[in-house]
C-alpha atoms as a PDB file:
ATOM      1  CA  UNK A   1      -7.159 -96.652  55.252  1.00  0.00           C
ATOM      2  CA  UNK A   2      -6.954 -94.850  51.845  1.00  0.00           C
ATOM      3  CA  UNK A   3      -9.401 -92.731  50.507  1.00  0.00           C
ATOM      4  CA  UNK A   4      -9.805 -90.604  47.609  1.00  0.00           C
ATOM      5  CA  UNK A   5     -10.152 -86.922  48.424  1.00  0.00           C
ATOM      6  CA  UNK A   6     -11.187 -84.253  45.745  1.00  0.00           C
ATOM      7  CA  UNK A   7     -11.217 -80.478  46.344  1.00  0.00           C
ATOM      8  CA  UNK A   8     -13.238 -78.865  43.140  1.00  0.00           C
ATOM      9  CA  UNK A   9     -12.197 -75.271  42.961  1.00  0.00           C
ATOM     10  CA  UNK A  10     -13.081 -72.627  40.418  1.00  0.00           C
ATOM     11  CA  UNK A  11      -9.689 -72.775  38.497  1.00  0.00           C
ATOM     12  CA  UNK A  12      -8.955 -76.745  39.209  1.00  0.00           C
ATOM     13  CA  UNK A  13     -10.320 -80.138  40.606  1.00  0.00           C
ATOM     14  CA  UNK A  14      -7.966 -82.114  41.994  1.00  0.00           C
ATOM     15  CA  UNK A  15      -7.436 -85.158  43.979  1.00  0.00           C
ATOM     16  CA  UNK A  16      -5.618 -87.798  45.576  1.00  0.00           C
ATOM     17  CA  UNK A  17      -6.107 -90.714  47.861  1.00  0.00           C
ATOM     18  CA  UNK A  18      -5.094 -90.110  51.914  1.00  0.00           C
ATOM     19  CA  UNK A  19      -3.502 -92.269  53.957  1.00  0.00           C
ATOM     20  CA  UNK A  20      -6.588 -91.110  56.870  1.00  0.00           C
ATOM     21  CA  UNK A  21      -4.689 -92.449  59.850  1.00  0.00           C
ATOM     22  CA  UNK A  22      -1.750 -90.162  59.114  1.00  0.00           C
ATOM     23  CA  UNK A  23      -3.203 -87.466  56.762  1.00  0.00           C
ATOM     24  CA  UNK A  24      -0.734 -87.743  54.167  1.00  0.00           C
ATOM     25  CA  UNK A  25      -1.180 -88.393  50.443  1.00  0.00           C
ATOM     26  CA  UNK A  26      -0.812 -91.961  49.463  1.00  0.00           C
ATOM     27  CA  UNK A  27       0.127 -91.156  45.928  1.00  0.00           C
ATOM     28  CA  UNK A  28       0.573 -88.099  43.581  1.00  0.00           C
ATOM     29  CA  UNK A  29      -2.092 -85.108  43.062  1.00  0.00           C
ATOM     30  CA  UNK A  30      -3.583 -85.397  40.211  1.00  0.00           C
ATOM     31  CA  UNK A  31      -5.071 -82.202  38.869  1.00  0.00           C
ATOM     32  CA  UNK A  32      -7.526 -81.352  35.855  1.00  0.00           C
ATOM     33  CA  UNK A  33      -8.785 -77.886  35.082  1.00  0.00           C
ATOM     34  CA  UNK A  34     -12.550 -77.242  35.548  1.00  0.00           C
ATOM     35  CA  UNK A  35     -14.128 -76.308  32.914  1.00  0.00           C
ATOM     36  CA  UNK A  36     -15.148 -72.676  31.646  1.00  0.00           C
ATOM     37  CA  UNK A  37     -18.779 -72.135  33.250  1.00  0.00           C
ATOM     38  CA  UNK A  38     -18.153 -75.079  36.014  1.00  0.00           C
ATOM     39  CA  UNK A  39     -21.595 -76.374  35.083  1.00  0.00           C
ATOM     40  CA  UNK A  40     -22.890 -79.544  36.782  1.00  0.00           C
ATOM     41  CA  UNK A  41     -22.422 -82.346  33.673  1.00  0.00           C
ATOM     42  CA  UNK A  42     -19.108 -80.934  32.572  1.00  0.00           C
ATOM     43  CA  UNK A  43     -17.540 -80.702  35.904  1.00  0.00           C
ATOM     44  CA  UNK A  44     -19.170 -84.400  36.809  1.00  0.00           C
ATOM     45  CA  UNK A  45     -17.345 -84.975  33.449  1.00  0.00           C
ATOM     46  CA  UNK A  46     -14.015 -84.531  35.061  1.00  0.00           C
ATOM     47  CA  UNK A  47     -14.607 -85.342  38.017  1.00  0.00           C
ATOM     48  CA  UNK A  48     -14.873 -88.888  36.552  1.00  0.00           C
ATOM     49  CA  UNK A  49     -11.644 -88.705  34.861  1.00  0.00           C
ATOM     50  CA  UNK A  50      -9.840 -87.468  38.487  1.00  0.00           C
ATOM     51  CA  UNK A  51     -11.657 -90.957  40.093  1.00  0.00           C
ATOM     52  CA  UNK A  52     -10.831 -92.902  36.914  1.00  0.00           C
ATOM     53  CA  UNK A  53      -6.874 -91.692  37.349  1.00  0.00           C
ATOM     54  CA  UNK A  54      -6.741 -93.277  40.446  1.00  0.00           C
ATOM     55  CA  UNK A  55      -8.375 -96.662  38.927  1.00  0.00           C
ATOM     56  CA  UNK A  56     -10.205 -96.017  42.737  1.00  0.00           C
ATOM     57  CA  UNK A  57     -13.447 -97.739  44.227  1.00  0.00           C
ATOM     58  CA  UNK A  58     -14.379 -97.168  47.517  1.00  0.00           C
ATOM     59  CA  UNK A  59     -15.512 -93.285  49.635  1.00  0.00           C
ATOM     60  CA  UNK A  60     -15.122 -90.621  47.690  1.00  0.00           C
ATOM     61  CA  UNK A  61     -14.867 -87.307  49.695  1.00  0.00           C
ATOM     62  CA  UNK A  62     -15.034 -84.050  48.078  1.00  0.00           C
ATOM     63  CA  UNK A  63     -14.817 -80.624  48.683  1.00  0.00           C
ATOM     64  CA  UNK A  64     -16.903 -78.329  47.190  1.00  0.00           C
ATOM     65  CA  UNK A  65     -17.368 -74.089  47.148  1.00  0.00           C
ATOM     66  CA  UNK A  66     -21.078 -73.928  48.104  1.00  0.00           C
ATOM     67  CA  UNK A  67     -23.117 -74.271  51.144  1.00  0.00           C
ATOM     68  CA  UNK A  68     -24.067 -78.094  51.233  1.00  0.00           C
ATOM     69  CA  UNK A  69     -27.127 -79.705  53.458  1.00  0.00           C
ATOM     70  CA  UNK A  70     -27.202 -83.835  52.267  1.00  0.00           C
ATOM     71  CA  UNK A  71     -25.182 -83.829  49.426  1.00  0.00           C
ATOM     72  CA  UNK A  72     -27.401 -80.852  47.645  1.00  0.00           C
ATOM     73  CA  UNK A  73     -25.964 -77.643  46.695  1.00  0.00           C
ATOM     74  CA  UNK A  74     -27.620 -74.400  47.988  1.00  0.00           C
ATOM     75  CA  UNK A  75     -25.168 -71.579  47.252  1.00  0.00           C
ATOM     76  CA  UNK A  76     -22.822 -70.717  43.789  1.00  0.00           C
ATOM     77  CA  UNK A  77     -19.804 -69.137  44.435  1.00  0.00           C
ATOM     78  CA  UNK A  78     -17.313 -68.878  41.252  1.00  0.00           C
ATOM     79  CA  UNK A  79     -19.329 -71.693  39.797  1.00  0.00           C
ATOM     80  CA  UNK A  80     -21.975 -71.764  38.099  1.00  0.00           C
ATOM     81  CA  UNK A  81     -25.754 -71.441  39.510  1.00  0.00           C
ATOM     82  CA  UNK A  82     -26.988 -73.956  38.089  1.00  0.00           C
ATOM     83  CA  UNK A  83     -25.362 -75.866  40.994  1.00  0.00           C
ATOM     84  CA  UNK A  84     -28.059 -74.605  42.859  1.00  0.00           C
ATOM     85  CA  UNK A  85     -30.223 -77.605  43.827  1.00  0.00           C
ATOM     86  CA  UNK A  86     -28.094 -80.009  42.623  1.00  0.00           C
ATOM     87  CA  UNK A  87     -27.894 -83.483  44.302  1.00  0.00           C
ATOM     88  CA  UNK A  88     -24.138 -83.141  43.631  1.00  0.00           C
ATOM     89  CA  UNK A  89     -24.160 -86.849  45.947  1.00  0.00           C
ATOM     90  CA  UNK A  90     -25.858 -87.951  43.472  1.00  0.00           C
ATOM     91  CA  UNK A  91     -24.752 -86.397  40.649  1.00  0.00           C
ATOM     92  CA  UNK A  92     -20.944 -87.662  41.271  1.00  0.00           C
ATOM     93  CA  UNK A  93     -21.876 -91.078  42.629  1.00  0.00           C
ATOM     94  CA  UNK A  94     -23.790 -91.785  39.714  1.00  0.00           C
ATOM     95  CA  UNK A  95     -20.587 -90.474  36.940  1.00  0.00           C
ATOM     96  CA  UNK A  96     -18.517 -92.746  39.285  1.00  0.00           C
ATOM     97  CA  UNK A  97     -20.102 -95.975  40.972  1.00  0.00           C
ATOM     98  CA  UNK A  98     -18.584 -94.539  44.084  1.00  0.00           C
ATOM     99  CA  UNK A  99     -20.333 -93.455  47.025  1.00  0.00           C
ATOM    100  CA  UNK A 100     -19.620 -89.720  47.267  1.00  0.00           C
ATOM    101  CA  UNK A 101     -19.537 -87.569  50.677  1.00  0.00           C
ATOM    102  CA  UNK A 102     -20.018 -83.521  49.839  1.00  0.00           C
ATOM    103  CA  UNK A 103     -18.427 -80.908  52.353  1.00  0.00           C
ATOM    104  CA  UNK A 104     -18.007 -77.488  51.819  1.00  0.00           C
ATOM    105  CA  UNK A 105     -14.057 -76.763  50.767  1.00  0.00           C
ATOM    106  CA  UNK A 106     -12.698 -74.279  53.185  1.00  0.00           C
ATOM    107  CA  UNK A 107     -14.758 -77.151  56.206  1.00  0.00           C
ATOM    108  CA  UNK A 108     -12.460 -79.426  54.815  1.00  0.00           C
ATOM    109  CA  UNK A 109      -9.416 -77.492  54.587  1.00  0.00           C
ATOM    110  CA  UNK A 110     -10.394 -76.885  58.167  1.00  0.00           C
ATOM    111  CA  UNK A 111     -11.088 -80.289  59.152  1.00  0.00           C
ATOM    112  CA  UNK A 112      -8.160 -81.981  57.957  1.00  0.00           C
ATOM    113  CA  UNK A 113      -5.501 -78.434  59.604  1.00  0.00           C
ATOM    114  CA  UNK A 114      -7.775 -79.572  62.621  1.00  0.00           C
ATOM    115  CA  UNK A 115      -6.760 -82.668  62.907  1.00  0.00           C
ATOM    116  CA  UNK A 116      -3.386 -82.814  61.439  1.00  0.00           C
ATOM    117  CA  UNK A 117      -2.191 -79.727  60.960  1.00  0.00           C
ATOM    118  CA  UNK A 118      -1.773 -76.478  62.856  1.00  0.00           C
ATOM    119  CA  UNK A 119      -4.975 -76.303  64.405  1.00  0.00           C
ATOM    120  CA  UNK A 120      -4.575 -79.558  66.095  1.00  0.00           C
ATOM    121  CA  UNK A 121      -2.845 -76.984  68.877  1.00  0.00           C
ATOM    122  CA  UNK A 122      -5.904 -74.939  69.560  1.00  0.00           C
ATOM    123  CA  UNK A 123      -8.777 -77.743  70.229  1.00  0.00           C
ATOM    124  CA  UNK A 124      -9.587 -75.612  73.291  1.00  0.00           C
ATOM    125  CA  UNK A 125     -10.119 -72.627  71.195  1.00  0.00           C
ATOM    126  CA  UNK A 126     -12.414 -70.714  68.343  1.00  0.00           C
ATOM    127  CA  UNK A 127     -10.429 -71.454  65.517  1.00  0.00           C
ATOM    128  CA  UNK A 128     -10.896 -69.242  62.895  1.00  0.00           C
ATOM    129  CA  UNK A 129      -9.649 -70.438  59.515  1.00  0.00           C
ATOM    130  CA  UNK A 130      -9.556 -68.725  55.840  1.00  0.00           C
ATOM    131  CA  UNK A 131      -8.964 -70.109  52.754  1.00  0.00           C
ATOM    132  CA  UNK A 132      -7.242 -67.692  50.152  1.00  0.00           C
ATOM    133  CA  UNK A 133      -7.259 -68.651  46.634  1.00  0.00           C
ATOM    134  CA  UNK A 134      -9.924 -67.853  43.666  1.00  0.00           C
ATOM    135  CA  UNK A 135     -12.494 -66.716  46.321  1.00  0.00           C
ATOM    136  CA  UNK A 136     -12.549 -66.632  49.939  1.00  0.00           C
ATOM    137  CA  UNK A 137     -13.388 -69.671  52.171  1.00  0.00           C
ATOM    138  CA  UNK A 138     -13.655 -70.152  56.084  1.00  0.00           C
ATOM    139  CA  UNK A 139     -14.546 -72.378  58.552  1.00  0.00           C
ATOM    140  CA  UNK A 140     -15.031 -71.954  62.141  1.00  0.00           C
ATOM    141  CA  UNK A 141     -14.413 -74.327  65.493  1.00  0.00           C
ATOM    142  CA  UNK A 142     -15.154 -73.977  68.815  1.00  0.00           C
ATOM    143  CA  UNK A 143     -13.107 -76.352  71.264  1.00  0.00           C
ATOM    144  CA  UNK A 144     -12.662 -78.478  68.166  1.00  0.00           C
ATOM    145  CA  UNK A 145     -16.432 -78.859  66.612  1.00  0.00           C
ATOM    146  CA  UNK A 146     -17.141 -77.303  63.267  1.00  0.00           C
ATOM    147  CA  UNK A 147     -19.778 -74.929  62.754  1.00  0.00           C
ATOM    148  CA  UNK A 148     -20.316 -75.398  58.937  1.00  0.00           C
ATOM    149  CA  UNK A 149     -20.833 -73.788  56.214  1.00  0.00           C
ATOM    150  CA  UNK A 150     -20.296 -70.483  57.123  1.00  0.00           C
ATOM    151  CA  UNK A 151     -19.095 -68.468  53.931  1.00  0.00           C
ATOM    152  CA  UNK A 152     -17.912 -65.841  55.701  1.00  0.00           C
ATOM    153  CA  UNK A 153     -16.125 -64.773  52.544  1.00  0.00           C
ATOM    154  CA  UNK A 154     -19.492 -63.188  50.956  1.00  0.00           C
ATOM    155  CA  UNK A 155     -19.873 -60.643  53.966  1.00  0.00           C
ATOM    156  CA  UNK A 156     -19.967 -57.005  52.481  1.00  0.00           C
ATOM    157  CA  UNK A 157     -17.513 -54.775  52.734  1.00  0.00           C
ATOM    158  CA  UNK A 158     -17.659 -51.216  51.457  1.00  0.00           C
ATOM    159  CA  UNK A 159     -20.659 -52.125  49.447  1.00  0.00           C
ATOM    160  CA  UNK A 160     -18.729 -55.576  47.676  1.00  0.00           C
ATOM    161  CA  UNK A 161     -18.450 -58.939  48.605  1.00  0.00           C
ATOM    162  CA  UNK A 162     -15.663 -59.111  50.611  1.00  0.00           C
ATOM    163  CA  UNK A 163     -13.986 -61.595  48.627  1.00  0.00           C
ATOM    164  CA  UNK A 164     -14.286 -59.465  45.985  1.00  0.00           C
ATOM    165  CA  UNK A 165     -11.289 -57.773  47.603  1.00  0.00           C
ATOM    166  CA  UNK A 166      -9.465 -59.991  49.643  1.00  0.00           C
ATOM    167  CA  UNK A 167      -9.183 -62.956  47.421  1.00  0.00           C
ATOM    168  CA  UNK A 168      -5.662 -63.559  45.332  1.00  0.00           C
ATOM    169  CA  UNK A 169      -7.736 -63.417  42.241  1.00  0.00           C
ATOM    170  CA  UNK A 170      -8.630 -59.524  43.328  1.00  0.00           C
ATOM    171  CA  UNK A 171      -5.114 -59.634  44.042  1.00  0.00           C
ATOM    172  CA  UNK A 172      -3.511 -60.134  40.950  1.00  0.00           C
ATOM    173  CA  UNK A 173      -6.250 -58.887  38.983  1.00  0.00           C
ATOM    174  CA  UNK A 174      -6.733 -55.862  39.921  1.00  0.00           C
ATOM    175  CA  UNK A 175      -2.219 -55.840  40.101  1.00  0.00           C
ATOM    176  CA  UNK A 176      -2.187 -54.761  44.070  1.00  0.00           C
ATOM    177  CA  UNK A 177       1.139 -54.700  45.683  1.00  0.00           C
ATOM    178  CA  UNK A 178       1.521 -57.391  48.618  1.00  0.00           C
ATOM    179  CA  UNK A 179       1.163 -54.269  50.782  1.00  0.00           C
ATOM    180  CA  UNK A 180      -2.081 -52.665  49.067  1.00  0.00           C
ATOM    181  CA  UNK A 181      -3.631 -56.340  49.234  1.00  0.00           C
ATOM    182  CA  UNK A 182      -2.889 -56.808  52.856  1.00  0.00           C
ATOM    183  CA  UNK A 183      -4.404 -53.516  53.664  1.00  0.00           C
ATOM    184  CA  UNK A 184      -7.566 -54.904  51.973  1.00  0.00           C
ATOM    185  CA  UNK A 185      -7.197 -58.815  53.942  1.00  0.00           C
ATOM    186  CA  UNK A 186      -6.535 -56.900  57.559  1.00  0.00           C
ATOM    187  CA  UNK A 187      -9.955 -54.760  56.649  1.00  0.00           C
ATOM    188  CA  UNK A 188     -11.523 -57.945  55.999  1.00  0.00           C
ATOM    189  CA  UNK A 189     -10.051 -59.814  58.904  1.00  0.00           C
ATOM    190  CA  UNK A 190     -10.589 -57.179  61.516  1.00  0.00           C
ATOM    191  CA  UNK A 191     -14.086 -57.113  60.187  1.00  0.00           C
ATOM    192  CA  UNK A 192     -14.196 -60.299  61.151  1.00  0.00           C
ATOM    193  CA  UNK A 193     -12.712 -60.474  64.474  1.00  0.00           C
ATOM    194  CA  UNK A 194     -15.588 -57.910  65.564  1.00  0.00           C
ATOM    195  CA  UNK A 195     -17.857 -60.479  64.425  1.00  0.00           C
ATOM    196  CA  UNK A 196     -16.520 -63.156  66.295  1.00  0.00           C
ATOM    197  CA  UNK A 197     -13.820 -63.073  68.275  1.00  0.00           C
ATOM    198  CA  UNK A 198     -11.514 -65.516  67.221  1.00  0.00           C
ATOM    199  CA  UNK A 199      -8.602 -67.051  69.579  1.00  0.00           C
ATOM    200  CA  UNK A 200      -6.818 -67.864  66.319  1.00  0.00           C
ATOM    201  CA  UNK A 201      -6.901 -67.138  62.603  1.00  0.00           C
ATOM    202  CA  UNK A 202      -5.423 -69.868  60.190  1.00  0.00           C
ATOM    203  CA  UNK A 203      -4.012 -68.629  57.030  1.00  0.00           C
ATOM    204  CA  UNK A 204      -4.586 -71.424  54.268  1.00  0.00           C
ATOM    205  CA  UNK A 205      -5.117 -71.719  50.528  1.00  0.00           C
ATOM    206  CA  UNK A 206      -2.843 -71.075  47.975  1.00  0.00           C
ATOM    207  CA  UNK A 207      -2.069 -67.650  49.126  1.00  0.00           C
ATOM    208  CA  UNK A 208      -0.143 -69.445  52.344  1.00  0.00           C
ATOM    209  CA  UNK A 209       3.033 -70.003  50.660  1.00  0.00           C
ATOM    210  CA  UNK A 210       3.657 -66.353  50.462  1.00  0.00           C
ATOM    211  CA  UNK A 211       2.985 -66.145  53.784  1.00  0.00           C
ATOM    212  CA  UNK A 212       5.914 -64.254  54.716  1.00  0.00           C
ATOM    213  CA  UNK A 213       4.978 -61.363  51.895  1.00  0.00           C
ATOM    214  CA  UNK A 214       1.563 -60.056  53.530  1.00  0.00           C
ATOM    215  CA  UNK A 215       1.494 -62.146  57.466  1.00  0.00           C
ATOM    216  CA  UNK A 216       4.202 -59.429  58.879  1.00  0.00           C
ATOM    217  CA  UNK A 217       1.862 -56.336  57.512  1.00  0.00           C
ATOM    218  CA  UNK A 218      -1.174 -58.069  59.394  1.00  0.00           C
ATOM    219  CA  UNK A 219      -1.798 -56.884  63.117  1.00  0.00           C
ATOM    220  CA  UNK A 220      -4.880 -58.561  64.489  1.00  0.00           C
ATOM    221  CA  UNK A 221      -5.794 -59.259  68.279  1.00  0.00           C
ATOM    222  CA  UNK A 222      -5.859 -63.258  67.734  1.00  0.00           C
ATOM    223  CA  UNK A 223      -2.931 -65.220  67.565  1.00  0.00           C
ATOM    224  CA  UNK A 224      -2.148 -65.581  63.524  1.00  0.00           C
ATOM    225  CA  UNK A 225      -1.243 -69.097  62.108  1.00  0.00           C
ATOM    226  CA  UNK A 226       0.083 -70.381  58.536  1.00  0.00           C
ATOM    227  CA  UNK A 227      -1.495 -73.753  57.767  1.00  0.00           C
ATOM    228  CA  UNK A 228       0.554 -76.803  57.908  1.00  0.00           C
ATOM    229  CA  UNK A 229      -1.393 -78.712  54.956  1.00  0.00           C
ATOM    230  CA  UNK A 230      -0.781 -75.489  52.632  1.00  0.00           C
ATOM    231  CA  UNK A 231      -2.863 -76.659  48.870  1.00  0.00           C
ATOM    232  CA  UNK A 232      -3.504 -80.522  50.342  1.00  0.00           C
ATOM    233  CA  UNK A 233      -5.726 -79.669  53.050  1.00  0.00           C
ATOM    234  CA  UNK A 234      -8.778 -79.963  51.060  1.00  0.00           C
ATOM    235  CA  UNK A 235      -8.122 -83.152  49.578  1.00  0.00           C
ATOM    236  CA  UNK A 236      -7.028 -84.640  52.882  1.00  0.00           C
ATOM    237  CA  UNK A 237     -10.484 -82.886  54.187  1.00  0.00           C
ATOM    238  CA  UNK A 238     -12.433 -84.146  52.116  1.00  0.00           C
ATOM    239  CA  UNK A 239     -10.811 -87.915  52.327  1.00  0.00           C
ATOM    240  CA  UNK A 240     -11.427 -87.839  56.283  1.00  0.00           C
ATOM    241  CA  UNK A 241     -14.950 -86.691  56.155  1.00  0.00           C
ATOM    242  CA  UNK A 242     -15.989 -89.599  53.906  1.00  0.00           C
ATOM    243  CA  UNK A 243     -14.179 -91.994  56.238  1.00  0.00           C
ATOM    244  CA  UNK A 244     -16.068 -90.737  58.832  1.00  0.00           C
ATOM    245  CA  UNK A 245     -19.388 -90.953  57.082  1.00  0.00           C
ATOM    246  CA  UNK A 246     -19.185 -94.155  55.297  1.00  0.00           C
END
């Protein structure tokens, strides 16, 4: 079955439709930037174009950086806050004549490494997984099951949000060496392995293909993973959670 998956990020929305039996994209990504602000009608705006690329009707999946309870938004991470509220559902069904399925991003990144990439090894585990990009995404499993919405990337550290450190924006912004930077992710990750105890951490986001630059520098007590799905994993996400809701 093929469904179009978008993943709406704070630098780019982008999408593609999934072949959901297999997990692999059924045609090209097509990518738009989101607009300066990301405020609700503009990024609707766009999002429109991405579903009218595809000349698509059907399930419309889509990732989204916020904590998300029924299609409403209820957090605003490197978006804007007027998000907050927002029957995004709603607000992107309407723009598209599509019924639309909101998950958080880094859930789908996880859902879609769970079940066809890396992760799909550890369904007996607590699967920690991190999305590195603009901000700082994660998801959590336990034998398999998703506890969602976590946004573990907003825990403080040193007095900041920890994404505020760890992310490859901070990275590049701020003009840290791979090394300096990975002293800053293994802070945050160790942080986090006191928290919860993870069996395994997946690496994802678009920070995984440098992988070998900054995983080698890491030492953490759980087993340490690239993901498989690298920058699709949230579209394919996002495609399989609407299949699975509609």
């Amino acid at each position: 079955m093929g469904v179009l998956g978008i993943d709406i990020g704070g630098s780019g929305i982008k999408g593609a439709i999934v072949d959901t039996e297999t997990g692999e994209l059924a045609t090209d990504r097509f990518r738009l930037p989101t607009p300066e602000g990301a405020r609700p009608q503009e990024v609707a705006q766009v999002f429109a174009e991405v579903v009218k690329h595809f000349e698509y009707q059907g399930p419309i999946g889509v990732g989204f950086p916020a904590v998300i309870r029924g299609g409403i938004i209820y957090t605003a991470a490197n978006i804007s806050r007027m998000w907050i509220g927002t029957n995004a559902s709603k607000l992107f069904g309407d723009v598209s004549g599509c019924p639309v399925y909101i998950v958080n991003d880094a859930d789908a990144a996880g859902i879609a490494e769970m079940t066809f990439g890396i992760g799909r090894h550890y369904g007996q585990s607590v699967v920690f997984l991190i999305t590195i990009g603009t901000g700082v995404g994660t998801a959590i499993f336990v034998n398999g099951t998703l506890l969602p919405n976590t946004e573990l990337g907003h825990i403080e550290i040193r007095g900041k949000d920890a994404e505020k450190r760890a992310s490859d924006a901070a990275r590049q912004e701020k003009g840290y060496s791979w090394k300096q930077w990975a002293e800053k992710l293994q802070e945050y990750l160790s942080t986090i392995e006191r928290l919860i105890s993870p069996d395994v951490v997946i690496i994802g986001g678009g920070i995984s293909k440098d992988s070998e630059k900054f995983v080698p520098l890491l030492n953490l007590k759980a087993k340490i993973e690239i993901a498989q799905l690298l920058n699709q994993a949230g579209i394919v996400g996002a495609a399989l959670y609407a299949k699975n809701r509609s």
